[in-house]
N, C-alpha and C. Protein backbone atom coordinates (compact mmCIF):
# COMPACT_ATOMS: atom_id res chain seq x y z
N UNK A 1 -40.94 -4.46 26.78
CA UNK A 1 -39.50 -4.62 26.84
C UNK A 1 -38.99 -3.99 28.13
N UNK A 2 -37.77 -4.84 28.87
CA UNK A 2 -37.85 -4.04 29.97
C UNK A 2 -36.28 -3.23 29.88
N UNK A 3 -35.61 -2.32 30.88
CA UNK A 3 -34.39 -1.78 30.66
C UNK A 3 -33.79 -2.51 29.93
N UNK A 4 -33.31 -3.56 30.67
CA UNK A 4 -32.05 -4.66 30.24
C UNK A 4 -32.25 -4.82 28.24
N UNK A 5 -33.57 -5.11 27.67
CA UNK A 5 -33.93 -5.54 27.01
C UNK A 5 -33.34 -4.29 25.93
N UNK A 6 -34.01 -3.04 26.57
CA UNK A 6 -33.82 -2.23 25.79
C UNK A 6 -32.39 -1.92 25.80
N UNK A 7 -32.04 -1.47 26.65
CA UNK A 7 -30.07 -1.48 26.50
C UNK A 7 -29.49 -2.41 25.24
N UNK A 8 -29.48 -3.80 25.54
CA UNK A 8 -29.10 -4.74 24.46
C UNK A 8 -29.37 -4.03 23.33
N UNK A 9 -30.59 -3.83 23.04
CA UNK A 9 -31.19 -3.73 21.68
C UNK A 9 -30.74 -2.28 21.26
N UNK A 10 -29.86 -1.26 21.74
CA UNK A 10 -29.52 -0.57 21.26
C UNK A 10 -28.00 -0.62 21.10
N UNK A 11 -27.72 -1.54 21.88
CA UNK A 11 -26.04 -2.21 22.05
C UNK A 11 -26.05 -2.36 19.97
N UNK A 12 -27.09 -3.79 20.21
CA UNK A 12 -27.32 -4.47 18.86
C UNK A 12 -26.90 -3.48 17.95
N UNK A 13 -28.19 -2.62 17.56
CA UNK A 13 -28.06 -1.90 16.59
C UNK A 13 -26.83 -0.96 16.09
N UNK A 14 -25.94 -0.59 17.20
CA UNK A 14 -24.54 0.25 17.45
C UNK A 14 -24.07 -0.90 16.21
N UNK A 15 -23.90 -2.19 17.45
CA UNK A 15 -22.70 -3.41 16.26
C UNK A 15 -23.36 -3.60 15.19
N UNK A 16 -24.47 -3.45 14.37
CA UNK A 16 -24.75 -3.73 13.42
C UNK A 16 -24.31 -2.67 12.65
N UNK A 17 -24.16 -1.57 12.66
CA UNK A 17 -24.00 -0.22 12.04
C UNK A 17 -22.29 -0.30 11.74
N UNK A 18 -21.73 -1.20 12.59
CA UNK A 18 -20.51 -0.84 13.22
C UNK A 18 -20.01 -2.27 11.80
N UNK A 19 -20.73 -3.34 12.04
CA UNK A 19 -20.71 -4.21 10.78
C UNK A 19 -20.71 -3.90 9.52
N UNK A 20 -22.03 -3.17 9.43
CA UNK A 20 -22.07 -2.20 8.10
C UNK A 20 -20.78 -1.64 7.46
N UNK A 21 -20.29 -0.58 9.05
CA UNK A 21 -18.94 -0.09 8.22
C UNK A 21 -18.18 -0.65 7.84
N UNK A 22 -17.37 -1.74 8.66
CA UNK A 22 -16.54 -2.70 8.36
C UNK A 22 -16.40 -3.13 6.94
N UNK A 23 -17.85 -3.74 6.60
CA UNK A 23 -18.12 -4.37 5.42
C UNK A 23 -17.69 -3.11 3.98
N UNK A 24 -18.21 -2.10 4.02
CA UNK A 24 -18.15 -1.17 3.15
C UNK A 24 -16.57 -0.80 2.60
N UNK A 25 -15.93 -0.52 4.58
CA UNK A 25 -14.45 -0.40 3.84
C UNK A 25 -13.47 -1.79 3.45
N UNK A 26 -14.28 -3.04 3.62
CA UNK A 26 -13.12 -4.06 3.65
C UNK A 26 -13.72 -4.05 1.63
N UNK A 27 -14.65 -3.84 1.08
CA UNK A 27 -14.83 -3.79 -0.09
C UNK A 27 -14.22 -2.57 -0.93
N UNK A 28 -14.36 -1.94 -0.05
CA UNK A 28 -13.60 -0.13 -0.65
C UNK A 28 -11.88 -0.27 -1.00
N UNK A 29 -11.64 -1.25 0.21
CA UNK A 29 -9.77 -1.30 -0.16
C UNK A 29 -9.64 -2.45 -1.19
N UNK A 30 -10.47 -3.60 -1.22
CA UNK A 30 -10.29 -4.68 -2.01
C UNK A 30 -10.51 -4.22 -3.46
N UNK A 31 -11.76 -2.86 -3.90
CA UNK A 31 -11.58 -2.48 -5.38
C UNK A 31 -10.70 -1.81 -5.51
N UNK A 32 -10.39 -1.23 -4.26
CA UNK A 32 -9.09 -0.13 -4.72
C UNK A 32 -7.81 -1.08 -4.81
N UNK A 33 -7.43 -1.64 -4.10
CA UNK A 33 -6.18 -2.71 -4.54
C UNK A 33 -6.21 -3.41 -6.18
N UNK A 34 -7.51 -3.90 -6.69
CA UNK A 34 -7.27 -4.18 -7.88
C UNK A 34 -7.54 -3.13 -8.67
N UNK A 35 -7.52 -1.58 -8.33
CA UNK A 35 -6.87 -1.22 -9.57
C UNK A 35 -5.68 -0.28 -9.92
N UNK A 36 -4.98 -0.03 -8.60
CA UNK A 36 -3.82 -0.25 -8.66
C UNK A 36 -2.87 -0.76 -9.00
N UNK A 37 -1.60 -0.46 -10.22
CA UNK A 37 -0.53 -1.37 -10.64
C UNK A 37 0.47 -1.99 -9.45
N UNK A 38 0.64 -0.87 -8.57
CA UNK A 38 2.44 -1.22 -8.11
C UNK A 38 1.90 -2.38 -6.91
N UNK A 39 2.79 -2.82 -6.75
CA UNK A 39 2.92 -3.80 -6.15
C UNK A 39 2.61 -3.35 -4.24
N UNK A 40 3.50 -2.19 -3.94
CA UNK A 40 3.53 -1.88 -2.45
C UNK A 40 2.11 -0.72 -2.46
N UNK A 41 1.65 -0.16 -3.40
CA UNK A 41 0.24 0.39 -3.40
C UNK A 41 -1.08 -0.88 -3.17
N UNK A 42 -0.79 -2.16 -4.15
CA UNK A 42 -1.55 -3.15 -4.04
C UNK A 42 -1.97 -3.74 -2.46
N UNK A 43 -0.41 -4.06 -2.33
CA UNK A 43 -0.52 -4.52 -0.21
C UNK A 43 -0.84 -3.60 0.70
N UNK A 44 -0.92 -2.45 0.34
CA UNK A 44 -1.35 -1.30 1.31
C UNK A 44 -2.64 -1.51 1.38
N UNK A 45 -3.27 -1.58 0.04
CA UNK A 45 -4.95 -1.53 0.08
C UNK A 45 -5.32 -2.70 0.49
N UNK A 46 -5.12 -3.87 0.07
CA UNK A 46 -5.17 -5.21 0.56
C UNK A 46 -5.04 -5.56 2.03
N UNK A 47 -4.15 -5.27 3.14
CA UNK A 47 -4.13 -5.16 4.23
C UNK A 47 -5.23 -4.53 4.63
N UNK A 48 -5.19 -3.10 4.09
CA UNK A 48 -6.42 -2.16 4.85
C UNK A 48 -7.88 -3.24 4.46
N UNK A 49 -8.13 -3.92 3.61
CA UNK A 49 -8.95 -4.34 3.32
C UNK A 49 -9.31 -5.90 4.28
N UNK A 50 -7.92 -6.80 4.27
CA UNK A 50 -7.90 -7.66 5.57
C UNK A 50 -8.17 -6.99 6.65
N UNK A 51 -7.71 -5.91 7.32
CA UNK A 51 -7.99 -5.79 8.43
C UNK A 51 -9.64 -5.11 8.87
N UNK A 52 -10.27 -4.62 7.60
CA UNK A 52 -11.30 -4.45 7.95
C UNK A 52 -12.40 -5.61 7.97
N UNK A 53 -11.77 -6.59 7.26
CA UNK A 53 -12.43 -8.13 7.51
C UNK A 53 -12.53 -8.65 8.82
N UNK A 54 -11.37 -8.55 9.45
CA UNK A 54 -11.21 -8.74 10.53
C UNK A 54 -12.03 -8.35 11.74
N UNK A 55 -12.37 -6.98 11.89
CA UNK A 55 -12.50 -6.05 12.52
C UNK A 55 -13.95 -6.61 12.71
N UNK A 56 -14.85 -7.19 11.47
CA UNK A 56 -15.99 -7.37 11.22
C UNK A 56 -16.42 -8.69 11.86
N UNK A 57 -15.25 -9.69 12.08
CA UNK A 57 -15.56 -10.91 12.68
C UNK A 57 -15.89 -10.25 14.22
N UNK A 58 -14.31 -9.60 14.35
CA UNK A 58 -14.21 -9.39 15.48
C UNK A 58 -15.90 -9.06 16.40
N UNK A 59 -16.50 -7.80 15.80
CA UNK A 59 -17.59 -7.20 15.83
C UNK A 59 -19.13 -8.07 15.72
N UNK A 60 -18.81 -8.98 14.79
CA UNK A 60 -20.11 -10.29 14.75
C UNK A 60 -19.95 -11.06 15.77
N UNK A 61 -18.75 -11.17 16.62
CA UNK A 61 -18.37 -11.59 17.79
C UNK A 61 -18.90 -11.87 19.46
N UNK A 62 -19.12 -10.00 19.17
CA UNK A 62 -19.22 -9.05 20.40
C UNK A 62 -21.09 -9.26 20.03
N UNK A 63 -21.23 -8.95 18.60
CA UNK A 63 -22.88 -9.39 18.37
C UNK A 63 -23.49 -10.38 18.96
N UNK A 64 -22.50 -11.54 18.80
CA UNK A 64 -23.49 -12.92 19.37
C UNK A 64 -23.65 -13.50 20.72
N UNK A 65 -22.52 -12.76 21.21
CA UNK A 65 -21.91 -12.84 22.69
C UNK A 65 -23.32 -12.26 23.37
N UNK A 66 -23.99 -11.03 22.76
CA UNK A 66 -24.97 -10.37 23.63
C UNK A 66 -26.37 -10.82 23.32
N UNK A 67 -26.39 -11.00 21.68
CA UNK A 67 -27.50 -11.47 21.65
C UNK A 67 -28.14 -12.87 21.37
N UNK A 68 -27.10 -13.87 21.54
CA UNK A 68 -27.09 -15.57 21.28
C UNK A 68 -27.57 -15.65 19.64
N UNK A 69 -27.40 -14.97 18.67
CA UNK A 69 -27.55 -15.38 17.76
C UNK A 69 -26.21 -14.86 16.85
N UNK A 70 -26.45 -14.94 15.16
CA UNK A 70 -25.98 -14.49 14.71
C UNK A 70 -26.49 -13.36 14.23
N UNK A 71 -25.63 -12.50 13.72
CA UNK A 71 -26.21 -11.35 13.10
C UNK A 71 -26.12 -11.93 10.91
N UNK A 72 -27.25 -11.44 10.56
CA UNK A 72 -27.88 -11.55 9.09
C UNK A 72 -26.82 -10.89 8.36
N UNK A 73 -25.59 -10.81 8.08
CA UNK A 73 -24.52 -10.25 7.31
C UNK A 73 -24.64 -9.80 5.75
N UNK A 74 -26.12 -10.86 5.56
CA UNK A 74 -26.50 -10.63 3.47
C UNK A 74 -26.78 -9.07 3.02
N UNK A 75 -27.70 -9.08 4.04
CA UNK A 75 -28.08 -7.74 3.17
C UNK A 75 -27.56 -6.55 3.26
N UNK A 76 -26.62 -6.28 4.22
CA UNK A 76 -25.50 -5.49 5.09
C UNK A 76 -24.58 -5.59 3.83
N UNK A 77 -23.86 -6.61 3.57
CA UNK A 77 -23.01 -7.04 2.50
C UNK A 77 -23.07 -6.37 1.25
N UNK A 78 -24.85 -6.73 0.72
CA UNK A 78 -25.06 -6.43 -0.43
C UNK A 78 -24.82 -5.14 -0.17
N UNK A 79 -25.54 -4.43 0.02
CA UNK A 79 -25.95 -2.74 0.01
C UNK A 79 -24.66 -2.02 0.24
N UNK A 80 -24.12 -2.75 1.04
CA UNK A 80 -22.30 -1.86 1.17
C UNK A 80 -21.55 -2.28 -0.13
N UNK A 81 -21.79 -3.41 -0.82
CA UNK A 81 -21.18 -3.90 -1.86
C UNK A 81 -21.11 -2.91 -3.18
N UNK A 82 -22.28 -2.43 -2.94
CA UNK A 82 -22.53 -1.55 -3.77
C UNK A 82 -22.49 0.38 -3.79
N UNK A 83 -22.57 0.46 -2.46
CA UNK A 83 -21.76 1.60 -2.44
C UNK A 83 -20.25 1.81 -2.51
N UNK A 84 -19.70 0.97 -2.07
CA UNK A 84 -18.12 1.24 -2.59
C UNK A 84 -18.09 0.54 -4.26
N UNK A 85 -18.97 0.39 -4.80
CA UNK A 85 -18.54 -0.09 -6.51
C UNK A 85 -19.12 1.33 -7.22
N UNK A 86 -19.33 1.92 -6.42
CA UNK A 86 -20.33 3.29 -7.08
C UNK A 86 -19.21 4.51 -7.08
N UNK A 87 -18.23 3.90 -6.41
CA UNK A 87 -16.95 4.97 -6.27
C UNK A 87 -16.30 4.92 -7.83
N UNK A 88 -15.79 3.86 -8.19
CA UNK A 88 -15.08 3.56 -8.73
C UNK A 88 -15.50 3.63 -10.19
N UNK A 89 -14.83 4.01 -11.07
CA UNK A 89 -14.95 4.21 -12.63
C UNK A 89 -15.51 2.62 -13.53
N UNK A 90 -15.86 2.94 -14.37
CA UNK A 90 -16.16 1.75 -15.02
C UNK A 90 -14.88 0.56 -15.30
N UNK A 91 -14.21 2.05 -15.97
CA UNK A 91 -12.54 0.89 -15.93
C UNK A 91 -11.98 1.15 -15.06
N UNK A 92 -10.83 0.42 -14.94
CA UNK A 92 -9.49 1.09 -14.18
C UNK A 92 -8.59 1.70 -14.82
N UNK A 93 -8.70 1.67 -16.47
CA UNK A 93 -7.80 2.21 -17.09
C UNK A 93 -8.33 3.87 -17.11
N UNK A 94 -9.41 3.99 -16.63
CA UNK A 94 -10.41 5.83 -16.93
C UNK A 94 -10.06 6.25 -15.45
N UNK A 95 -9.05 6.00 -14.59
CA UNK A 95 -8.88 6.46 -13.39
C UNK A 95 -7.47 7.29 -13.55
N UNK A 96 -7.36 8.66 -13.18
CA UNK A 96 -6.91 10.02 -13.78
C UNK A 96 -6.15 10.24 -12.43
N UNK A 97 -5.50 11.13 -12.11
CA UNK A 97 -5.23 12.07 -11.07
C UNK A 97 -6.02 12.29 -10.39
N UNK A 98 -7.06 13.22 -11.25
CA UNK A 98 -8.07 13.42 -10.18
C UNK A 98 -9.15 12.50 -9.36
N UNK A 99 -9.86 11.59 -10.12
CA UNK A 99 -10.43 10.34 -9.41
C UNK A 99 -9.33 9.71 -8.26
N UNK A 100 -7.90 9.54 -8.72
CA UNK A 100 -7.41 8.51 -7.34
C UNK A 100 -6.91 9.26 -5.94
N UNK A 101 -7.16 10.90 -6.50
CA UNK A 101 -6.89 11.50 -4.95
C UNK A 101 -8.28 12.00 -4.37
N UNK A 102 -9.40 11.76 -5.27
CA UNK A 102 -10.54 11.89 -4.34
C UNK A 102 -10.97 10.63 -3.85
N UNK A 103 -10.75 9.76 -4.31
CA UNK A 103 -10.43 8.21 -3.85
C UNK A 103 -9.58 8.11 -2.60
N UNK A 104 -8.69 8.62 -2.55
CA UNK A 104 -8.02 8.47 -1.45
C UNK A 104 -8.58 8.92 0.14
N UNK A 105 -8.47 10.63 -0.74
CA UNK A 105 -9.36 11.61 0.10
C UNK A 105 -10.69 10.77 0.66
N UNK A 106 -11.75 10.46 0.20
CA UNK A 106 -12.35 9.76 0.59
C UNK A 106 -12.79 8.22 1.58
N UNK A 107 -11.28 7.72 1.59
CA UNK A 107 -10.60 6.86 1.87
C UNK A 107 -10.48 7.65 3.51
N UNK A 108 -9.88 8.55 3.54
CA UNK A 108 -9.11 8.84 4.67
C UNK A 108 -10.33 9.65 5.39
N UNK A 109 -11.46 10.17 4.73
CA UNK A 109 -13.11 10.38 5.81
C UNK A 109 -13.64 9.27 5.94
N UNK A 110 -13.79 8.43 5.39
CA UNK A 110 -14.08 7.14 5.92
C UNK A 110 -13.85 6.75 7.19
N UNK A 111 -12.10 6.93 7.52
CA UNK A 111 -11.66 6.59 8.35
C UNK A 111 -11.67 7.18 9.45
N UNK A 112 -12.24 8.65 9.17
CA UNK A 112 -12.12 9.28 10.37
C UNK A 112 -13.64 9.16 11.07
N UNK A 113 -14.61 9.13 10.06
CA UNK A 113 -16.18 9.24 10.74
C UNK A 113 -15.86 7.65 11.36
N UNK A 114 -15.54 6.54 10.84
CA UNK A 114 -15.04 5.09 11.74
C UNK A 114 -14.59 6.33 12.98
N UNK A 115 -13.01 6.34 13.37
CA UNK A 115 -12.66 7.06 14.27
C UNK A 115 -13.84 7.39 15.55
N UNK A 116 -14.42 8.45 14.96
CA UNK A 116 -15.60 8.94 15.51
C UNK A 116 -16.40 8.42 16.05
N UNK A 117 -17.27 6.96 15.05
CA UNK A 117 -18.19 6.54 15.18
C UNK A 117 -17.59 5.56 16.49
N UNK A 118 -16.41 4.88 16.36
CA UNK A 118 -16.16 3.62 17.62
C UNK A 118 -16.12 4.52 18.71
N UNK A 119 -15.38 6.08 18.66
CA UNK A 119 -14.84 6.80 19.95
C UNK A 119 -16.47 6.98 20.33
N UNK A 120 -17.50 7.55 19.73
CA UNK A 120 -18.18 7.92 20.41
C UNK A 120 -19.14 6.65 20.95
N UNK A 121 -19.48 5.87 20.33
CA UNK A 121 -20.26 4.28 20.26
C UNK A 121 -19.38 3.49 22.11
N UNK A 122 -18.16 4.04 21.83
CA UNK A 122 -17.18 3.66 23.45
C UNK A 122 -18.15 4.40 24.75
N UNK A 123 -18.19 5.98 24.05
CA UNK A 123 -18.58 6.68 25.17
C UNK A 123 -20.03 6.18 25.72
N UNK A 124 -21.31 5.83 24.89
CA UNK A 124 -22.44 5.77 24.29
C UNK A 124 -22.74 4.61 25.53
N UNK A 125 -21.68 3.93 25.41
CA UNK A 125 -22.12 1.83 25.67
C UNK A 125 -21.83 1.80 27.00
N UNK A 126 -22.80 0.88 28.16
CA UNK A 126 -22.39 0.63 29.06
C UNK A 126 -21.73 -0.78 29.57
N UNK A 127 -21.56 -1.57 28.18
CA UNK A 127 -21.50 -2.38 28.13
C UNK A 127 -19.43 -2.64 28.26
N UNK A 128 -19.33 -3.18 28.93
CA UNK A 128 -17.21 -2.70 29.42
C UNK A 128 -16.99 -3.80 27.82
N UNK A 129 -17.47 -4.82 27.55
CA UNK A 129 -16.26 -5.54 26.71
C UNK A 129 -16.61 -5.05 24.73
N UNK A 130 -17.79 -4.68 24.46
CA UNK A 130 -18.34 -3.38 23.58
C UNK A 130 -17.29 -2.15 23.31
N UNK A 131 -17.25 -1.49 24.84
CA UNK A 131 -16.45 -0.35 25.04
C UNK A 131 -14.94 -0.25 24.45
N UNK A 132 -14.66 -1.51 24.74
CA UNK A 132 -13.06 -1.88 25.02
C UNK A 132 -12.68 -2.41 23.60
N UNK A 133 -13.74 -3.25 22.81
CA UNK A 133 -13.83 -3.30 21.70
C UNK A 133 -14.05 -2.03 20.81
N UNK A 134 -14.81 -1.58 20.83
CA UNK A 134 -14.50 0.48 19.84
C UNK A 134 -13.48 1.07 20.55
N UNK A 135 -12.75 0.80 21.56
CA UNK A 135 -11.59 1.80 21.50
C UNK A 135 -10.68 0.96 20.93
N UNK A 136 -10.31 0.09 20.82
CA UNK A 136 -9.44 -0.97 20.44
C UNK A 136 -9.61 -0.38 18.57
N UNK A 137 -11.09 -0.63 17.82
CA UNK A 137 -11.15 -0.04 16.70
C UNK A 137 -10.81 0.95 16.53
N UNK A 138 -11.02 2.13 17.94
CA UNK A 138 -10.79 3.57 17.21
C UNK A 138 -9.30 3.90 16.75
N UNK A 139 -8.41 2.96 18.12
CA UNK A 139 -7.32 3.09 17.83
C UNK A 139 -6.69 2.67 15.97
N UNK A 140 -7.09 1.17 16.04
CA UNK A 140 -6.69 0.87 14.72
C UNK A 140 -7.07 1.65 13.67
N UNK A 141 -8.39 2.41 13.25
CA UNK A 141 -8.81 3.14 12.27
C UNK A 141 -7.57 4.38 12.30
N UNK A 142 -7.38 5.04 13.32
CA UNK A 142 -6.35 5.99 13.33
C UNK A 142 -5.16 5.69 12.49
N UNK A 143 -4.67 4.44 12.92
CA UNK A 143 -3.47 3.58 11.66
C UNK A 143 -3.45 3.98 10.43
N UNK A 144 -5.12 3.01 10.15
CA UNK A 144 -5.31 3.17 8.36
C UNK A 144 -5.51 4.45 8.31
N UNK A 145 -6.32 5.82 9.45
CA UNK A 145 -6.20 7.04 8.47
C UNK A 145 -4.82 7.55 8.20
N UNK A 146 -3.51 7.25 9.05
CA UNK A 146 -2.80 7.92 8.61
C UNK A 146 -1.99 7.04 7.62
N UNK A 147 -1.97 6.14 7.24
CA UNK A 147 -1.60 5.32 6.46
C UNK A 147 -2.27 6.06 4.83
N UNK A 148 -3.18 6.07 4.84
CA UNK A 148 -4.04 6.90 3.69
C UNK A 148 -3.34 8.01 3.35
N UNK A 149 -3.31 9.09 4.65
CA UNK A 149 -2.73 10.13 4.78
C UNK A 149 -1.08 10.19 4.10
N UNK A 150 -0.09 9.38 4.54
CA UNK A 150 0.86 9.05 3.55
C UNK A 150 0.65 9.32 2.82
N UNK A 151 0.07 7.94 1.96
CA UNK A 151 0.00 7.68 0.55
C UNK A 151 -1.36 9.03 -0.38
N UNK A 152 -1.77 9.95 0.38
CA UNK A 152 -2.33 10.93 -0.50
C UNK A 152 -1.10 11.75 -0.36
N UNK A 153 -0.03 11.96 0.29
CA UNK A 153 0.99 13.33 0.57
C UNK A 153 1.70 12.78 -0.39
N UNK A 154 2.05 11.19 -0.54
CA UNK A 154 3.31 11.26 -1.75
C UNK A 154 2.52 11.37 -3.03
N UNK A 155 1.45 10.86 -2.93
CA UNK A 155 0.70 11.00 -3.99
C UNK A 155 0.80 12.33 -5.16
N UNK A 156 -0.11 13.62 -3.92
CA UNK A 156 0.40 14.79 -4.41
C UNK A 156 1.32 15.23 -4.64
N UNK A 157 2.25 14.94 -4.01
CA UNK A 157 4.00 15.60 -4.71
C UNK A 157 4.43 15.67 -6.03
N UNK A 158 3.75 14.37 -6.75
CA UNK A 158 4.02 14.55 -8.50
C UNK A 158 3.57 13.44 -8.55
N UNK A 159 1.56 13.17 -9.03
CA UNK A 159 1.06 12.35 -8.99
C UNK A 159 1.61 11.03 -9.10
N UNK A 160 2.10 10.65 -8.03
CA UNK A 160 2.49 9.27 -8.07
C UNK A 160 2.47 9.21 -6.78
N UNK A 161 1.93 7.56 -5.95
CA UNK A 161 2.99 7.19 -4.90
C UNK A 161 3.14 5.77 -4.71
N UNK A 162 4.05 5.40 -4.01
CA UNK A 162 4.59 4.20 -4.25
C UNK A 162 4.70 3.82 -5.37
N UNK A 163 5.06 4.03 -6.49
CA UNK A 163 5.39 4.08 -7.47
C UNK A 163 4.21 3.73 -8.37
N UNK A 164 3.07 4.21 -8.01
CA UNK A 164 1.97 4.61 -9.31
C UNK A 164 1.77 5.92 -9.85
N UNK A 165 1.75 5.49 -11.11
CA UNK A 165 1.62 6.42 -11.94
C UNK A 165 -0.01 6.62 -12.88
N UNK A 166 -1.28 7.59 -12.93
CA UNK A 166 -2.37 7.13 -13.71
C UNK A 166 -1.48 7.13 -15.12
N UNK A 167 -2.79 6.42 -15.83
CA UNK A 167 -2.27 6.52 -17.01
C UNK A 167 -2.39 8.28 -17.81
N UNK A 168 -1.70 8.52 -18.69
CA UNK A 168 -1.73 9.96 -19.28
C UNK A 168 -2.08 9.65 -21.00
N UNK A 169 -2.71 10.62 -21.19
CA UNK A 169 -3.17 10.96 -22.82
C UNK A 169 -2.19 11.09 -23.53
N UNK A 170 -1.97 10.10 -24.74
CA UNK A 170 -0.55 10.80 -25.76
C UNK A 170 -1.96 11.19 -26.63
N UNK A 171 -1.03 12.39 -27.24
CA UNK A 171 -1.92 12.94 -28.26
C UNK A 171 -1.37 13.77 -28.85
């Protein structure tokens, strides 16, 4: 393999990792939106969840551009599919206070190791339209973390935000 060869091939592996994430959180906001009642909690997660769809084309994009193919999205899919279903309770009705602010919480490290991972993956790449692409992500991830960030602050104020409420024990 010669430089060039090897450069690419570590380009590759960056966007594949970078796919990975994508995939994980565009599934992470899509379970979290359905199990959410309110309506403006629902579109919050749902967006965050479009735009990490997005993010992922965007990124399979920059993949094929370098390496004339496509990148294998199945098994990336699966395996992330299943770590964000591993978050989540069996029901949605067994989701408490405490599960939806470590949910959140979790939500908002997500977003920051993203953060991280495009800022530093920018620094990493010598590649200018790669580069320009993870800062472009790092910026947007910053959005959804503080977007998260919100909705855990009203959250905590008196478990609710945007007008969800978990369900509570009569007894």
């Amino acid at each position: 393999m010669n430089n060039t060869e090897n450069k690419n091939s570590a380009v590759l592996d960056i966007l594949k990792e970078a796919i990975s994430i994508e995939i994980y959180g565009q599934e992470y906001y899509s379970l979290f939106s359905d199990i959410v009642k309110d309506e403006s909690a629902k579109a919050l997660f749902r967006g965050l969840s479009r735009d990490e769809g997005e993010h992922r084309e965007m990124i399979e994009k920059e993949y094929g551009k370098i390496s004339g193919t496509k990148v294998d999205v199945g098994s990336l899919a699966e395996e992330n599919r299943e770590k964000a279903r591993r978050i989540f309770p069996e029901s949605p009705e067994s989701m408490g206070i405490t599960e939806t602010n470590e949910v959140l919480k979790l939500g908002i490290r997500t977003e920051q190791r993203s953060i991280e991972f495009y800022s530093g993956g920018a620094q990493k790449t010598g590649d200018e339209s790669v580069k320009k692409l993870f800062m472009k992500l790092s910026g947007i991830e910053k959005g959804h973390k503080s977007a998260l960030e919100n909705a855990l602050y009203y959250f905590e104020q008196g478990g609710s935000w945007y007008g969800y409420s978990p369900p509570t024990l009569e007894g």
